[in-house]
C-alpha atoms as a PDB file:
ATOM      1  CA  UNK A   1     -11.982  -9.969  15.017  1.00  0.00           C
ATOM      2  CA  UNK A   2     -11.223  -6.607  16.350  1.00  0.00           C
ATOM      3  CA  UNK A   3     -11.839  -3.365  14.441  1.00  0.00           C
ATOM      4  CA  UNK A   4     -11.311   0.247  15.327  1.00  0.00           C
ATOM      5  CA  UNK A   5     -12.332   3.551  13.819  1.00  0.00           C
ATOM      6  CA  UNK A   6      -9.905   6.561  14.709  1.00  0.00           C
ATOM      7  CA  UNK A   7     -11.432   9.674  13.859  1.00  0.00           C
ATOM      8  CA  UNK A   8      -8.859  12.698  13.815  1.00  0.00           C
ATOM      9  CA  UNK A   9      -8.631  16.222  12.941  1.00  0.00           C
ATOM     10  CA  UNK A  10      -6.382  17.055  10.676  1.00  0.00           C
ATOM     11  CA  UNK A  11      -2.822  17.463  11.612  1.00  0.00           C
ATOM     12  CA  UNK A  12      -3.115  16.305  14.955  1.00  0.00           C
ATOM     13  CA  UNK A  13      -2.600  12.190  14.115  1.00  0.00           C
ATOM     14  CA  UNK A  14       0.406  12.564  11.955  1.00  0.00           C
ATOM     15  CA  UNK A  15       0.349   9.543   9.389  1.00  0.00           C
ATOM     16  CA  UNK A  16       3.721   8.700  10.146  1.00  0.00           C
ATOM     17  CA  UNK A  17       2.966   7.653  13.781  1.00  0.00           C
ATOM     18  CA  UNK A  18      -0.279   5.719  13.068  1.00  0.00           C
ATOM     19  CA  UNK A  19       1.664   2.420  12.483  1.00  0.00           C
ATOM     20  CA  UNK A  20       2.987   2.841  16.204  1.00  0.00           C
ATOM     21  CA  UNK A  21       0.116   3.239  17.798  1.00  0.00           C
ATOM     22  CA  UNK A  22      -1.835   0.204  15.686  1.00  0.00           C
ATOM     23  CA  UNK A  23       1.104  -1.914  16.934  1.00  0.00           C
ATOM     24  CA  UNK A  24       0.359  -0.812  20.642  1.00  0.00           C
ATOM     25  CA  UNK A  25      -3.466  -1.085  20.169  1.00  0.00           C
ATOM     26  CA  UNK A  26      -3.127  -4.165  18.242  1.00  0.00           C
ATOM     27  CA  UNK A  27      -0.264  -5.946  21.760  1.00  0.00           C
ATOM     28  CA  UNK A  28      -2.959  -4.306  24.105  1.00  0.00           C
ATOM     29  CA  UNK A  29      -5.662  -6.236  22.716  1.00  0.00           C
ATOM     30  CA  UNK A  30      -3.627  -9.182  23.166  1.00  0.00           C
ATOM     31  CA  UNK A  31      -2.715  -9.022  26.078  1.00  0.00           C
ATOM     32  CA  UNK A  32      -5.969  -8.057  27.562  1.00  0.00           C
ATOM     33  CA  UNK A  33      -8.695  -9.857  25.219  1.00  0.00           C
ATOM     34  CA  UNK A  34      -6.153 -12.257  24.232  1.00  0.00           C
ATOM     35  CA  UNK A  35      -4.985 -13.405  21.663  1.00  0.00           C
ATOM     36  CA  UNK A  36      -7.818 -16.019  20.161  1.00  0.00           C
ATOM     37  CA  UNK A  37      -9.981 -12.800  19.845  1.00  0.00           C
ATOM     38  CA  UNK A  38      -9.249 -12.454  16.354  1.00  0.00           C
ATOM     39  CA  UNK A  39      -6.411 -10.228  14.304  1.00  0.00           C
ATOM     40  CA  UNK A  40      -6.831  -6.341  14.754  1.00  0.00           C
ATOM     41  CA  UNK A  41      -8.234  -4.275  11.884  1.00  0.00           C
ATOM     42  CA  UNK A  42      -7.970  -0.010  11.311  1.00  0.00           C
ATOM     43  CA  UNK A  43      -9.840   2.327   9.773  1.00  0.00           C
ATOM     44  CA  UNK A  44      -8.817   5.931   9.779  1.00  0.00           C
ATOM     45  CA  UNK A  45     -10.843   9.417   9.280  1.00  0.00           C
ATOM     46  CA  UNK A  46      -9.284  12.846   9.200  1.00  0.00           C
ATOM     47  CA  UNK A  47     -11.453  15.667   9.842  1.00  0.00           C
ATOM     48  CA  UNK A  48     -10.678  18.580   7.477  1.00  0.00           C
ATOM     49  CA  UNK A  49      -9.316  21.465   9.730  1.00  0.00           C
ATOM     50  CA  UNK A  50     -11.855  23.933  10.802  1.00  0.00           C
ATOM     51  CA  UNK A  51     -14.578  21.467  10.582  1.00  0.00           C
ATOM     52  CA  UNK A  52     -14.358  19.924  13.763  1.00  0.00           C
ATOM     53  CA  UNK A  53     -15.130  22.738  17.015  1.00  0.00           C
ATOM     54  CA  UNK A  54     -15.049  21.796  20.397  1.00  0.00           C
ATOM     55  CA  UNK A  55     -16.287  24.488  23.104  1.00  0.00           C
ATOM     56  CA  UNK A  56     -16.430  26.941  20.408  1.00  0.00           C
ATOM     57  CA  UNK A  57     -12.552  26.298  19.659  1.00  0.00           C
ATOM     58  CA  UNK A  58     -11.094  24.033  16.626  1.00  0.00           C
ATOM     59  CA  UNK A  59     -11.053  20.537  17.813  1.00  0.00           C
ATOM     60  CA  UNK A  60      -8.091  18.301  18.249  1.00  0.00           C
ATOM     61  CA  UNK A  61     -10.273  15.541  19.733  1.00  0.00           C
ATOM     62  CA  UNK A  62      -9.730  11.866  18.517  1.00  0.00           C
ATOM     63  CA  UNK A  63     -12.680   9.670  18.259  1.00  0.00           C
ATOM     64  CA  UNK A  64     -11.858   6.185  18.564  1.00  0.00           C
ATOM     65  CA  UNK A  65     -14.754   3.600  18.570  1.00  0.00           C
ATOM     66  CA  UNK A  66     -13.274  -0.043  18.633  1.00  0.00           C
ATOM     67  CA  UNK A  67     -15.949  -3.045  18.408  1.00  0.00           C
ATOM     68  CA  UNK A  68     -14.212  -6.200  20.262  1.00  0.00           C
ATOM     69  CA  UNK A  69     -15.596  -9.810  20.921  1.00  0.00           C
ATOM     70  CA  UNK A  70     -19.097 -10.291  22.771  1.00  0.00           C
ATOM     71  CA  UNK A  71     -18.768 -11.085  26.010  1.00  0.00           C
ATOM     72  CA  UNK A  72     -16.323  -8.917  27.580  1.00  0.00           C
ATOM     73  CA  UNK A  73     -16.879  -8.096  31.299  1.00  0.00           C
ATOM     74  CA  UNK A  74     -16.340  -4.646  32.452  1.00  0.00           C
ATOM     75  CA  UNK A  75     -13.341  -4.958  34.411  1.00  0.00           C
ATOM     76  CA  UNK A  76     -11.619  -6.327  30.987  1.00  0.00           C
ATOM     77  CA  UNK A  77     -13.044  -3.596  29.026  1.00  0.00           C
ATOM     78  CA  UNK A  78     -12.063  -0.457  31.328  1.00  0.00           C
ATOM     79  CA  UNK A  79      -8.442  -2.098  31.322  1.00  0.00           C
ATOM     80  CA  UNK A  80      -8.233  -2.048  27.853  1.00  0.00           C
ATOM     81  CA  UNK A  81      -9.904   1.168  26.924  1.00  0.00           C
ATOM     82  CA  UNK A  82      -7.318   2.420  30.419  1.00  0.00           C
ATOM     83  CA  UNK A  83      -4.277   1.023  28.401  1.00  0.00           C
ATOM     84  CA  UNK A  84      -4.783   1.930  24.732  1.00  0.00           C
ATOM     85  CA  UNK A  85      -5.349   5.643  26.434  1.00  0.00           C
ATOM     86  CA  UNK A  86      -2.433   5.689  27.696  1.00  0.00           C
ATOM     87  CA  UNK A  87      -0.484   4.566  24.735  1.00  0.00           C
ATOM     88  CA  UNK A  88      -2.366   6.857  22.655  1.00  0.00           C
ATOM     89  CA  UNK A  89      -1.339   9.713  25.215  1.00  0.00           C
ATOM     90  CA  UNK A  90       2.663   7.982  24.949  1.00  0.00           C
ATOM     91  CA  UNK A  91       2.835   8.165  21.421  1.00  0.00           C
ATOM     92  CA  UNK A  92       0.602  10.571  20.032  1.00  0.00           C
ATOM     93  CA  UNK A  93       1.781  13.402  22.496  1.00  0.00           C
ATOM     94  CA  UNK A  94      -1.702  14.070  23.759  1.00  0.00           C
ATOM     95  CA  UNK A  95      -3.660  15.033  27.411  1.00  0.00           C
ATOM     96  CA  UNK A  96      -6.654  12.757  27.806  1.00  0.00           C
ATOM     97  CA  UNK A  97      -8.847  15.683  26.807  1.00  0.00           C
ATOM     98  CA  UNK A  98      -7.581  14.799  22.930  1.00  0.00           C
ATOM     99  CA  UNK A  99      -9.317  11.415  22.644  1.00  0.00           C
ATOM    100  CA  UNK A 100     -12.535   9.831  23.381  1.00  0.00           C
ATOM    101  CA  UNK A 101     -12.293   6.101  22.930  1.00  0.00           C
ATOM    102  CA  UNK A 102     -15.171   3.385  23.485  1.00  0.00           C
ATOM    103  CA  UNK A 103     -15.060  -0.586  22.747  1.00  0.00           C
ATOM    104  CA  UNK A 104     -18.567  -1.828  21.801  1.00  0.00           C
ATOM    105  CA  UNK A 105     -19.712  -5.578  21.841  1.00  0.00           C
ATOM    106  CA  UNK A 106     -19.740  -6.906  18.200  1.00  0.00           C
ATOM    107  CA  UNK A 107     -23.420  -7.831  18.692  1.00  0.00           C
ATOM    108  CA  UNK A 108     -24.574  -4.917  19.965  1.00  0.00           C
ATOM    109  CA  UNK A 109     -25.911  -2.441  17.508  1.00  0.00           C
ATOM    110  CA  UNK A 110     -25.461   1.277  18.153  1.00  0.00           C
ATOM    111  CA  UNK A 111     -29.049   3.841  17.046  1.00  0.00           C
END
């Protein structure tokens, strides 16, 4: 199983474009975890505008934190975390300043 949290500000994920860019997260895990690694789950946040800043300035910075199969080397996990950015960037419109993603180990526990 593979899960990811997106994080947004509001306004700047449109809900209409979310179920593109699950279906290009959910063909990028495939093809780089494969495809025995388990269906691909969402959860999504919206931050409330004008309660996110970043640099003193109203954030339009995307958090997404994905948790993926123990196990995966790093090679595997910078190409996936390289692709989903830049089908996030595709579809969503945005510079890679606009999203911060990460893909933890499911065993590994976060403080």
């Amino acid at each position: 199983m593979i899960n990811f949290d997106a994080t947004v500000q509001e306004g700047c994920i449109p809900a209409g474009i979310r179920p593109e860019l699950e279906a290009a997260i959910t063909k990028i895990c495939g093809d780089v975890i494969g495809e025995e690694a388990g269906p691909v789950s969402f959860r999504w946040a919206e931050v409330a505008a004008g309660n996110g800043v970043r640099g003193g300035e109203p954030s339009r910075t995307t958090m997404l934190a994905g948790v993926i199969p123990d196990g995966c080397d790093e090679t595997t996990r910078t190409n996936l975390l390289m692709e989903l950015g830049a089908a996030w960037y595709r579809i969503a419109g945005v510079t890679e300043h606009e999203l911060v993603a990460s893909a933890r180990d499911r065993g590994s526990r976060s403080s």
